[in-house]
N, C-alpha and C. Protein backbone atom coordinates (compact mmCIF):
# COMPACT_ATOMS: atom_id res chain seq x y z
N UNK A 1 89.79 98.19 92.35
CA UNK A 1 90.93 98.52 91.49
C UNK A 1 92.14 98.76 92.38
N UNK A 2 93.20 98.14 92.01
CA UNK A 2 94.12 98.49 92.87
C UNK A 2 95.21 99.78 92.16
N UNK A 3 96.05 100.07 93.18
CA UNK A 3 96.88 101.29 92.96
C UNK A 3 97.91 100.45 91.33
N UNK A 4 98.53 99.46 91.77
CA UNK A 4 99.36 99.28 90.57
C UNK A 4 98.72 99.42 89.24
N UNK A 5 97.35 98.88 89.33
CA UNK A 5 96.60 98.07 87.90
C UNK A 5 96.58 100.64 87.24
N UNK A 6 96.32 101.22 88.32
CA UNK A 6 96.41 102.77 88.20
C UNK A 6 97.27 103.19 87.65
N UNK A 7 98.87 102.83 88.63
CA UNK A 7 100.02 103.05 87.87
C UNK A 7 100.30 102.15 86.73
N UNK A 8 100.17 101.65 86.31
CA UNK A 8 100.17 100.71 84.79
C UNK A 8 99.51 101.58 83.93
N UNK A 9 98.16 101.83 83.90
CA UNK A 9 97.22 102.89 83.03
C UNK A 9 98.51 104.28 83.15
N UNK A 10 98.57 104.75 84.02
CA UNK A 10 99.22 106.25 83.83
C UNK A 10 100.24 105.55 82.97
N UNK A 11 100.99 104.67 83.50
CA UNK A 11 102.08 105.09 82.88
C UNK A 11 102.01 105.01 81.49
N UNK A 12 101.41 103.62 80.94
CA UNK A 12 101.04 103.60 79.63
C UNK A 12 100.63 104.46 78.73
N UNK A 13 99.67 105.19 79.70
CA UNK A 13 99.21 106.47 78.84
C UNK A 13 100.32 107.57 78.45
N UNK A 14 101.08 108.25 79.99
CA UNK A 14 102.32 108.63 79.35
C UNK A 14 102.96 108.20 78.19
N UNK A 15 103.14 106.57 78.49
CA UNK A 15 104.44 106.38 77.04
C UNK A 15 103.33 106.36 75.88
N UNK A 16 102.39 106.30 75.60
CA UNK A 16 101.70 106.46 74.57
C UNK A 16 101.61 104.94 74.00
N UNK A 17 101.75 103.66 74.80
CA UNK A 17 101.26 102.62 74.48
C UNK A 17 100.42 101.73 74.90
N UNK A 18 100.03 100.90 74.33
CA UNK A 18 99.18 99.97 74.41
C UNK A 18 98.89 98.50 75.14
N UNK A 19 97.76 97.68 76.18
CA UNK A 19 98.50 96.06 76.08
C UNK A 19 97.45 95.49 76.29
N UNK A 20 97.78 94.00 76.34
CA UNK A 20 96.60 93.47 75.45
C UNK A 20 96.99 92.17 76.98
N UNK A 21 95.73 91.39 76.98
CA UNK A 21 95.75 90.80 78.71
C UNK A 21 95.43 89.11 78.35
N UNK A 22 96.47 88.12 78.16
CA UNK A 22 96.04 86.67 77.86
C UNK A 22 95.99 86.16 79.17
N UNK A 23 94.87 85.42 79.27
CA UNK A 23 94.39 84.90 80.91
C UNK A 23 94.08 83.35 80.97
N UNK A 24 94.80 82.68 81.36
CA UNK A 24 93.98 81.28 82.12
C UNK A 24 93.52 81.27 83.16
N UNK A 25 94.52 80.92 84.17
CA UNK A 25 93.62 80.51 85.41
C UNK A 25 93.14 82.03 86.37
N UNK A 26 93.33 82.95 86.08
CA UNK A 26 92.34 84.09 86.08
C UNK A 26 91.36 84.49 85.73
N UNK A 27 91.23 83.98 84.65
CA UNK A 27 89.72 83.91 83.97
C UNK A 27 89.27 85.14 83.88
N UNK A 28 90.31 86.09 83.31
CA UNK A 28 89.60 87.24 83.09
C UNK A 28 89.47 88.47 84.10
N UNK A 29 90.35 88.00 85.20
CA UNK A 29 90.28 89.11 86.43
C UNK A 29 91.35 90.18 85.87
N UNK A 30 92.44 90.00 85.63
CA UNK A 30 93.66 90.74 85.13
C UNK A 30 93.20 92.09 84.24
N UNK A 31 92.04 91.42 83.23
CA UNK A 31 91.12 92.08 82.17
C UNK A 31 90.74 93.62 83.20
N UNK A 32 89.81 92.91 84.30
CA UNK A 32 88.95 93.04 85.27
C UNK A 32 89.22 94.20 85.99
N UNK A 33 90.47 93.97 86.37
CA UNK A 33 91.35 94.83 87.00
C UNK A 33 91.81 96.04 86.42
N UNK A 34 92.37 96.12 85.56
CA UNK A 34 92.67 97.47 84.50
C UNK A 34 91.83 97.96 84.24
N UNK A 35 90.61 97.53 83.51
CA UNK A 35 89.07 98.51 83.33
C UNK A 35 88.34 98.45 84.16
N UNK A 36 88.85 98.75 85.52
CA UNK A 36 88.22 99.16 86.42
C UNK A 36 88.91 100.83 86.68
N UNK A 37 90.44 100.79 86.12
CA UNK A 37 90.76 102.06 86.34
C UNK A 37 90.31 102.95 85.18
N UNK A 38 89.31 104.43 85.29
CA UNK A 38 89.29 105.09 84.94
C UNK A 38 90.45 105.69 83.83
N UNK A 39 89.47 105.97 82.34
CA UNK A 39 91.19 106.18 81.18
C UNK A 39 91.75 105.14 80.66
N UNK A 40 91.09 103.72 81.42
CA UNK A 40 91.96 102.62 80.59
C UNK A 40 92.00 102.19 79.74
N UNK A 41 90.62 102.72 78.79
CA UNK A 41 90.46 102.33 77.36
C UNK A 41 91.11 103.49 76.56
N UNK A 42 92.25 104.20 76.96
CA UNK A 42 92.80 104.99 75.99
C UNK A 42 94.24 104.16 76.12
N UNK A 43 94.51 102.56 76.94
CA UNK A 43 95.30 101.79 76.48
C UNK A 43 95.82 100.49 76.39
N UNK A 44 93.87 100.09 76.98
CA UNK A 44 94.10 98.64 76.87
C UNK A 44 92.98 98.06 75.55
N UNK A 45 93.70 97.32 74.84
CA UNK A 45 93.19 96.82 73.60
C UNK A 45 92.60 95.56 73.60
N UNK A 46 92.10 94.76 74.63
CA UNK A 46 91.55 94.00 74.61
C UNK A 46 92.32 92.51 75.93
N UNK A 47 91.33 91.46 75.59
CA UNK A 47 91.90 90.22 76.49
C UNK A 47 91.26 89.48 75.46
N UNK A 48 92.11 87.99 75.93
CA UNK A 48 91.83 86.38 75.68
C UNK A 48 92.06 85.81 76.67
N UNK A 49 90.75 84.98 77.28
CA UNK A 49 90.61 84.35 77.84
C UNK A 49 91.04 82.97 77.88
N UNK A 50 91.81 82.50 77.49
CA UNK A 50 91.96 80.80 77.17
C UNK A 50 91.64 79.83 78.02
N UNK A 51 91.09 79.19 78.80
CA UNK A 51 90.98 78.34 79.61
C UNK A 51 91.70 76.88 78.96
N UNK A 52 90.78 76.97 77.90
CA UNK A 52 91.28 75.56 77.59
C UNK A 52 92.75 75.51 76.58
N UNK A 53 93.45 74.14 76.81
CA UNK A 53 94.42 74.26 76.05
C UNK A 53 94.57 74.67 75.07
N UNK A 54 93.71 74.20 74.24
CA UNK A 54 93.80 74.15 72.11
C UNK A 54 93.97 75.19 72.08
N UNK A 55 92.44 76.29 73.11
CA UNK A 55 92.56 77.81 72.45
C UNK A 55 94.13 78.39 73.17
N UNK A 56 95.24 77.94 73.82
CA UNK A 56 96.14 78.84 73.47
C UNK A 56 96.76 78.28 72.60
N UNK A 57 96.67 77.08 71.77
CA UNK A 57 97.18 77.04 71.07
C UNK A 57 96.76 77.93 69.61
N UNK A 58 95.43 77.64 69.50
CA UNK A 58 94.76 78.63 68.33
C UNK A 58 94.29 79.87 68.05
N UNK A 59 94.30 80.38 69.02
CA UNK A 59 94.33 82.07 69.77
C UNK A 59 95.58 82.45 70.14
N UNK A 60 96.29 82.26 70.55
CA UNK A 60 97.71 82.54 71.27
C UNK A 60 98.72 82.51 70.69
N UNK A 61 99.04 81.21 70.03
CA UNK A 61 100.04 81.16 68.89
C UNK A 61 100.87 79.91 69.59
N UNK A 62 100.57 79.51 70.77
CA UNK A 62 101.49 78.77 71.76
C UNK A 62 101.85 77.16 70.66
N UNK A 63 102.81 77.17 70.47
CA UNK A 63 102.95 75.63 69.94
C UNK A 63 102.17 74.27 70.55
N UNK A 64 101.80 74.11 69.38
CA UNK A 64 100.86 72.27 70.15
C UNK A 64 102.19 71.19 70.39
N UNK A 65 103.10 71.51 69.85
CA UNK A 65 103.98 70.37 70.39
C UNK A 65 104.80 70.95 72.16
N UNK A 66 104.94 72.17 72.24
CA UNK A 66 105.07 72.51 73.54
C UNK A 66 103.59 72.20 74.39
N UNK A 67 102.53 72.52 74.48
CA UNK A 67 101.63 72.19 75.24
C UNK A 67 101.58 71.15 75.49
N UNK A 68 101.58 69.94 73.88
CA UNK A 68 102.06 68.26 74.33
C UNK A 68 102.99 68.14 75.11
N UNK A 69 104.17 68.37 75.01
CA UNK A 69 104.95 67.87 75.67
C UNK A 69 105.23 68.60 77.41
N UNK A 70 104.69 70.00 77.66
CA UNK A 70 104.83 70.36 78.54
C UNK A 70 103.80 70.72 79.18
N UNK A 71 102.44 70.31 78.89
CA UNK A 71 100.98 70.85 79.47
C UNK A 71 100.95 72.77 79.23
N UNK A 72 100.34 73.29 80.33
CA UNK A 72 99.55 74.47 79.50
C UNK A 72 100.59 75.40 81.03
N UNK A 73 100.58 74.54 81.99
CA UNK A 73 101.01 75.29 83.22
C UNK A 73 102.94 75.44 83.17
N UNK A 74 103.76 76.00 82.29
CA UNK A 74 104.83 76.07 81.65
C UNK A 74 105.61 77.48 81.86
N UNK A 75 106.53 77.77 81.87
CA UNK A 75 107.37 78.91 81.83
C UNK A 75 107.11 79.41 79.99
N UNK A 76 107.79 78.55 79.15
CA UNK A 76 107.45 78.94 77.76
C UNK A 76 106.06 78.98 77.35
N UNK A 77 105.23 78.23 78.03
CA UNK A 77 104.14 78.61 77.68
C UNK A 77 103.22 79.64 77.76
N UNK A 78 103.79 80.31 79.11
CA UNK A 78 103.26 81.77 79.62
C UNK A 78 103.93 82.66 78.59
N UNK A 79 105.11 82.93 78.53
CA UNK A 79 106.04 83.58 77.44
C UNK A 79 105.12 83.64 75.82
N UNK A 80 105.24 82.17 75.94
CA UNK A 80 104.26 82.33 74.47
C UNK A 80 103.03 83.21 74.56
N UNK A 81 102.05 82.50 75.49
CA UNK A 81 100.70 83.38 75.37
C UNK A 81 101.13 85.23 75.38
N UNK A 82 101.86 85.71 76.48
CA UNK A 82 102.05 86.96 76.52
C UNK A 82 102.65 87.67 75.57
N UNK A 83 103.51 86.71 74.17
CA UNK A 83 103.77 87.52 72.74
C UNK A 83 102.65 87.36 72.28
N UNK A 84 102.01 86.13 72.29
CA UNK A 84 100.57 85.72 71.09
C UNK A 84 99.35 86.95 71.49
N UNK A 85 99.44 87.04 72.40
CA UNK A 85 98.09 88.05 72.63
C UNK A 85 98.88 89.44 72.31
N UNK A 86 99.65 89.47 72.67
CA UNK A 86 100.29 91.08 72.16
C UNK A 86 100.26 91.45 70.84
N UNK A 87 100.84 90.04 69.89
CA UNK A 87 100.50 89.94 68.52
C UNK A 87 98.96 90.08 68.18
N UNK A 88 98.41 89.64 68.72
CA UNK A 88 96.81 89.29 68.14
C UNK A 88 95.94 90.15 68.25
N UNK A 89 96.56 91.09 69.12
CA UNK A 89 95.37 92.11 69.43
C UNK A 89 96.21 93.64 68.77
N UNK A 90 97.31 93.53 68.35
CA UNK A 90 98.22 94.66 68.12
C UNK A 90 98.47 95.11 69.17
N UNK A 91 98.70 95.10 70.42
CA UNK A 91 99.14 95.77 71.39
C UNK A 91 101.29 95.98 71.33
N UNK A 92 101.42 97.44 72.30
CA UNK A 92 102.60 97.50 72.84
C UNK A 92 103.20 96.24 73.57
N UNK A 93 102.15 95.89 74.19
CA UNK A 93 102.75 95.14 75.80
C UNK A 93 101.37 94.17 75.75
N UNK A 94 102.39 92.71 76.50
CA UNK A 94 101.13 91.56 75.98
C UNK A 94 101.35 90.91 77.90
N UNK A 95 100.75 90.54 78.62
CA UNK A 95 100.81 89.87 79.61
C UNK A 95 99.84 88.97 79.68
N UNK A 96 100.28 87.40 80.38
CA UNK A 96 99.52 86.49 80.39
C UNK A 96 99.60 85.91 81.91
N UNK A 97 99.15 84.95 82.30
CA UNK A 97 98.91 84.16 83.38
C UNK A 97 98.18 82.94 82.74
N UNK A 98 99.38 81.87 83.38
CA UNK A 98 98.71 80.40 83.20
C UNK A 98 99.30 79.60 85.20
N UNK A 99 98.38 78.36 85.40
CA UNK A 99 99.11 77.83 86.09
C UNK A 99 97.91 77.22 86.94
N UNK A 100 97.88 76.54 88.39
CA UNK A 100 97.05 76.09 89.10
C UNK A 100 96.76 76.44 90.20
N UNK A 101 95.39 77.05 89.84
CA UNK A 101 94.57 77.81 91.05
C UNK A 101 93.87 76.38 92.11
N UNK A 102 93.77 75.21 91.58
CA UNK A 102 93.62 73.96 92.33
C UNK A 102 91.92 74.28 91.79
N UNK A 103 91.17 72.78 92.89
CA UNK A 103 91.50 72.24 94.00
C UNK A 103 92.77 70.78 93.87
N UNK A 104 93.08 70.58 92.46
CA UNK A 104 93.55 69.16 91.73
C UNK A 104 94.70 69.95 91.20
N UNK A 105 96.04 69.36 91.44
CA UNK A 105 97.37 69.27 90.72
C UNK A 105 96.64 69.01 89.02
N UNK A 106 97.43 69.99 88.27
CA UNK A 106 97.37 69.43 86.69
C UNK A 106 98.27 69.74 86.12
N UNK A 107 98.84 69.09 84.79
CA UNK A 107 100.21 68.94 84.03
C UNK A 107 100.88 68.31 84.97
N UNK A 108 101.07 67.69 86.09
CA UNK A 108 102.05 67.37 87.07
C UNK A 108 102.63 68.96 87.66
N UNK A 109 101.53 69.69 87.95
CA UNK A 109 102.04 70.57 88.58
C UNK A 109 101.43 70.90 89.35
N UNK A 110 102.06 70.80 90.91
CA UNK A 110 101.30 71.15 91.94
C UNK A 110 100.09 72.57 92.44
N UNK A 111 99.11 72.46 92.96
CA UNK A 111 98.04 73.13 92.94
C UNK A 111 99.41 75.06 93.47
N UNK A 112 98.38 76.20 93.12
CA UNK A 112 99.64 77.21 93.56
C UNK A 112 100.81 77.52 92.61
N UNK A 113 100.93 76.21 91.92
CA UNK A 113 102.49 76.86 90.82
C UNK A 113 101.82 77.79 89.91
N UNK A 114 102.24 78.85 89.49
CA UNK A 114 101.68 79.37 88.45
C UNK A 114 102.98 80.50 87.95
N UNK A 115 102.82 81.00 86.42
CA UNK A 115 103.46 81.92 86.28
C UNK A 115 102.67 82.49 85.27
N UNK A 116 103.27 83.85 85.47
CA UNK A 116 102.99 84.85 84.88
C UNK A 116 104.20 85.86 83.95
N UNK A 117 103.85 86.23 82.71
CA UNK A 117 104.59 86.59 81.73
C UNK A 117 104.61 88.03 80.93
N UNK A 118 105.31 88.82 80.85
CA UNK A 118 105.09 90.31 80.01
C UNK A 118 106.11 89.72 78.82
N UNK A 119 105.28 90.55 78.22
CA UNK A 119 105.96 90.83 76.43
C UNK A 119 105.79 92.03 75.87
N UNK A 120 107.38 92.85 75.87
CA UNK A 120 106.97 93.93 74.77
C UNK A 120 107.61 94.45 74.06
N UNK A 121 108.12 95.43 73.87
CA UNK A 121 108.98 96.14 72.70
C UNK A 121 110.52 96.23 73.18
N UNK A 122 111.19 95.36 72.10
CA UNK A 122 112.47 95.49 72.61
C UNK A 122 113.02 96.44 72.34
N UNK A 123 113.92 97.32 73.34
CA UNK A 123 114.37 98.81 72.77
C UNK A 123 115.86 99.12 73.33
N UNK A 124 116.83 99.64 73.11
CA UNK A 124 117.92 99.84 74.03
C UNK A 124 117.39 100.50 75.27
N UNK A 125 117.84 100.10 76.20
CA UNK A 125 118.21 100.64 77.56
C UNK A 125 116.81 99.73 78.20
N UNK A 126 116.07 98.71 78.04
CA UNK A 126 114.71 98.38 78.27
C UNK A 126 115.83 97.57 79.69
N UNK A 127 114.26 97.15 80.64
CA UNK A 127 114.51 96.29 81.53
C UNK A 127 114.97 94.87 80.97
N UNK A 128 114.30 94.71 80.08
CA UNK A 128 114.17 93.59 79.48
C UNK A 128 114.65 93.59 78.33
N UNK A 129 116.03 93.20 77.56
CA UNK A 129 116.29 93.29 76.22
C UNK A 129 115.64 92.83 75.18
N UNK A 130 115.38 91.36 75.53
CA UNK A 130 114.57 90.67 74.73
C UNK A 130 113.16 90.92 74.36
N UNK A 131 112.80 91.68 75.20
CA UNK A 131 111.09 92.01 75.07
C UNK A 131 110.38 91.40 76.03
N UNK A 132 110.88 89.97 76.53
CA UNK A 132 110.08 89.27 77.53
C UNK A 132 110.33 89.23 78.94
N UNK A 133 110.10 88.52 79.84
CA UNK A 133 110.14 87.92 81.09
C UNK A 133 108.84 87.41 81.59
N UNK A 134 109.70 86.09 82.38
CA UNK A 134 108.58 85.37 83.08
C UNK A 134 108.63 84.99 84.93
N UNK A 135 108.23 85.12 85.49
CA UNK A 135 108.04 84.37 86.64
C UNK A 135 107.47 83.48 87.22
N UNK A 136 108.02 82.79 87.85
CA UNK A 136 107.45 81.58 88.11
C UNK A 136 107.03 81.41 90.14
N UNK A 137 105.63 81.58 90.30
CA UNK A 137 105.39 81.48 91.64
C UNK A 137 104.99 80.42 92.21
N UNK A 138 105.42 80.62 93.10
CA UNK A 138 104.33 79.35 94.10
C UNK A 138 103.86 79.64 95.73
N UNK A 139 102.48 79.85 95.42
CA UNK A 139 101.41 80.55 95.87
C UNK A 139 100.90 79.52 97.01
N UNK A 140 100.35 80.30 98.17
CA UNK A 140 99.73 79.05 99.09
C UNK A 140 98.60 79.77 99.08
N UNK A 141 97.20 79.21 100.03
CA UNK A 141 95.98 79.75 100.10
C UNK A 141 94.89 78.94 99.18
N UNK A 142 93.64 79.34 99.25
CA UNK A 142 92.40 78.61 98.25
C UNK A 142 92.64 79.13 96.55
N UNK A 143 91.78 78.75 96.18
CA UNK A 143 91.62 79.22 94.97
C UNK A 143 91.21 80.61 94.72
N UNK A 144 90.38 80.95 95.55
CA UNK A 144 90.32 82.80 95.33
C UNK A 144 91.86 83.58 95.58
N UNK A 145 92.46 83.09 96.39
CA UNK A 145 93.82 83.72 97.04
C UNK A 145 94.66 83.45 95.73
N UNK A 146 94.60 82.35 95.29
CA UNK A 146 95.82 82.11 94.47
C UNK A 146 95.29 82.77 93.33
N UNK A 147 94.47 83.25 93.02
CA UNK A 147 93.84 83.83 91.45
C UNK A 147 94.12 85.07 92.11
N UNK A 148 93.62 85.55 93.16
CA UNK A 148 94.06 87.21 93.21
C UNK A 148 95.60 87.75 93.38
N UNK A 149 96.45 86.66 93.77
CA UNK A 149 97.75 86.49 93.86
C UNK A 149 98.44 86.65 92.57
N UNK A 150 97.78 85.87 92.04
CA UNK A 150 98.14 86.11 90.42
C UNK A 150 98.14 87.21 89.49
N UNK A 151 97.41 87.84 89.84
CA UNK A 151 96.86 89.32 89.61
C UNK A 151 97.87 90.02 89.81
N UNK A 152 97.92 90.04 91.07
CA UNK A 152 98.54 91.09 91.88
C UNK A 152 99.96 90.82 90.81
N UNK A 153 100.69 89.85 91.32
CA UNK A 153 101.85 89.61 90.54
C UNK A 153 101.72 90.00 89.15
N UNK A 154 101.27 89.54 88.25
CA UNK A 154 101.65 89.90 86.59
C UNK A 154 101.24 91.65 86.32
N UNK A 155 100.26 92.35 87.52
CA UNK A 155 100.54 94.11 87.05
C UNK A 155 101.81 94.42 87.76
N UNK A 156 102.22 93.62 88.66
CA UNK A 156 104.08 94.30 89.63
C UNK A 156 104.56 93.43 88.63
N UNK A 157 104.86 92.64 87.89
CA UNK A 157 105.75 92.64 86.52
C UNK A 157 105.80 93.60 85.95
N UNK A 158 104.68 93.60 84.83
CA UNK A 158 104.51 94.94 84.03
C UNK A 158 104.96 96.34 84.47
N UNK A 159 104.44 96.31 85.57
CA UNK A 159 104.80 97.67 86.28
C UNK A 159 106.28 97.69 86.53
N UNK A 160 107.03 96.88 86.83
CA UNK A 160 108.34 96.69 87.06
C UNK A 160 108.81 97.11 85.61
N UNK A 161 108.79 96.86 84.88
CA UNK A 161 109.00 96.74 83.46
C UNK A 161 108.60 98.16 82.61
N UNK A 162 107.57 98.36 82.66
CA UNK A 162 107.38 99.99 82.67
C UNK A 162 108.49 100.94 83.62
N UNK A 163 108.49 100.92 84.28
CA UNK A 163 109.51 101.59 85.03
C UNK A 163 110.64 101.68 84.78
N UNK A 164 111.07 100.53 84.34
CA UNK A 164 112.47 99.79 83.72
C UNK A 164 112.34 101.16 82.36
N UNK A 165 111.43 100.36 81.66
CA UNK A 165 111.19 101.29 80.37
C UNK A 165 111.53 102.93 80.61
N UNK A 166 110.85 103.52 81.21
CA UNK A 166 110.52 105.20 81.64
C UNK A 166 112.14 104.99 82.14
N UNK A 167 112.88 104.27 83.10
CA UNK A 167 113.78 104.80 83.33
C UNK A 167 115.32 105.14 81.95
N UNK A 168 114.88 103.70 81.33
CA UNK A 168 115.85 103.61 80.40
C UNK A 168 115.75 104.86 79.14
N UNK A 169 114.55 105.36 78.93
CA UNK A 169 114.35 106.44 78.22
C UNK A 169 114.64 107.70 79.07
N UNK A 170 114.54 107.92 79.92
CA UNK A 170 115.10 109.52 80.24
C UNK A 170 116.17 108.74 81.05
N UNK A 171 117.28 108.45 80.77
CA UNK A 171 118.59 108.08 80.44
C UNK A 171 118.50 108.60 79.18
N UNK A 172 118.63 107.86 78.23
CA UNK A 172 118.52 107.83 76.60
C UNK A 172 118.33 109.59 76.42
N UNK A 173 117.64 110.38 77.21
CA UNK A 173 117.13 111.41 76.58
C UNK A 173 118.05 112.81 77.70
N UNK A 174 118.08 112.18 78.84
CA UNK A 174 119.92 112.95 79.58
C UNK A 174 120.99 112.44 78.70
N UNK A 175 121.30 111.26 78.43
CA UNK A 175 122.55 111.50 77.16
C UNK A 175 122.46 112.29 75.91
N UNK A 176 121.38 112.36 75.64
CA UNK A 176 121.23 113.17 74.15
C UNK A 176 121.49 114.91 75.11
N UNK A 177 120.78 115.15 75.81
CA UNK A 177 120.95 116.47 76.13
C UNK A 177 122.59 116.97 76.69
N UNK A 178 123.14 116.10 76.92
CA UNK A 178 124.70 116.31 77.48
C UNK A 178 125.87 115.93 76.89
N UNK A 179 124.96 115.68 75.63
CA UNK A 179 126.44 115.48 73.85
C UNK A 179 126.66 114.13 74.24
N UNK A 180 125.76 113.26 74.60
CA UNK A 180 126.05 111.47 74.41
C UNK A 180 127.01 111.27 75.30
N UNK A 181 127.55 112.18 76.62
CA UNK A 181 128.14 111.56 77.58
C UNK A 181 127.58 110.92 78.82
């Protein structure tokens, strides 16, 4: 278990929410990783695994005409999975990972590209207005490296984003205490 997948659980637990873990080419490590930390089932609500395309299309919510036209390894397509699983499972906060752990380039996308995506509650003062963000990496190493790489990256999103969150609320809650100046 690493320290972030820790700080993600605390913090969540602090804000009193929830998130839900959509996985491709992780296959379930991301899952893996959080319930390994102690307390994490007081705020993680589940995973989807998708490997294969259709199921993000039919689990996820991801459009079949985006997957046609853009394969599964996509910026919008990560975006998508990380609202669709947030939706699907009721969670606060939805994070996904799609992309190529190799040994074979697929979608026309070289082995290593991958991104990873958070989705969550849009609120004033958030890191993120919209609710989302995505990143887009490109990873060197085997296939174990680039799957644990992946990892690593989408809880330092979240976690970035939580932080964002916690900071933008006690702001929000020093202006209320100092008459909204």
């Amino acid at each position: 278990m690493s320290s972030t997948a820790t700080d993600v659980v605390r913090l969540l637990t602090v804000n009193g929410e929830t998130l839900a873990v959509a996985e491709s080419l992780t296959g379930g490590l991301v899952a893996a990783e959080i319930t390994a930390v102690p307390g994490a089932s007081k705020v993680f609500r589940g995973s989807v695994t998708a490997y294969a395309t259709e199921l993000k299309h039919r689990l996820l919510g991801v459009e079949a005409t985006l997957l046609a036209e853009r394969g599964a390894v996509d910026p919008q397509v990560a975006a998508r999975m990380a609202a669709g699983v947030r939706e699907a499972l009721g969670a606060d906060w939805g994070i996904a990972t799609t992309g190529v752990a190799g040994p074979d380039p697929q979608d026309g996308q070289d082995v290593g590209t991958v991104f990873v995506a958070v989705a969550g509650p849009a609120r004033a003062g958030s890191a993120s207005a919209g609710g989302g963000k995505v990143e887009r990496l490109r990873l060197n190493g085997d296939r174990a490296e680039i799957r644990m790489e992946s990892v690593r990256s989408v809880l330092e999103l979240l976690l970035t984003e939580l932080v964002g969150e916690q900071t933008g609320n006690e702001r929000a809650q020093d202006t209320e205490r100092n008459g909204g100046f």
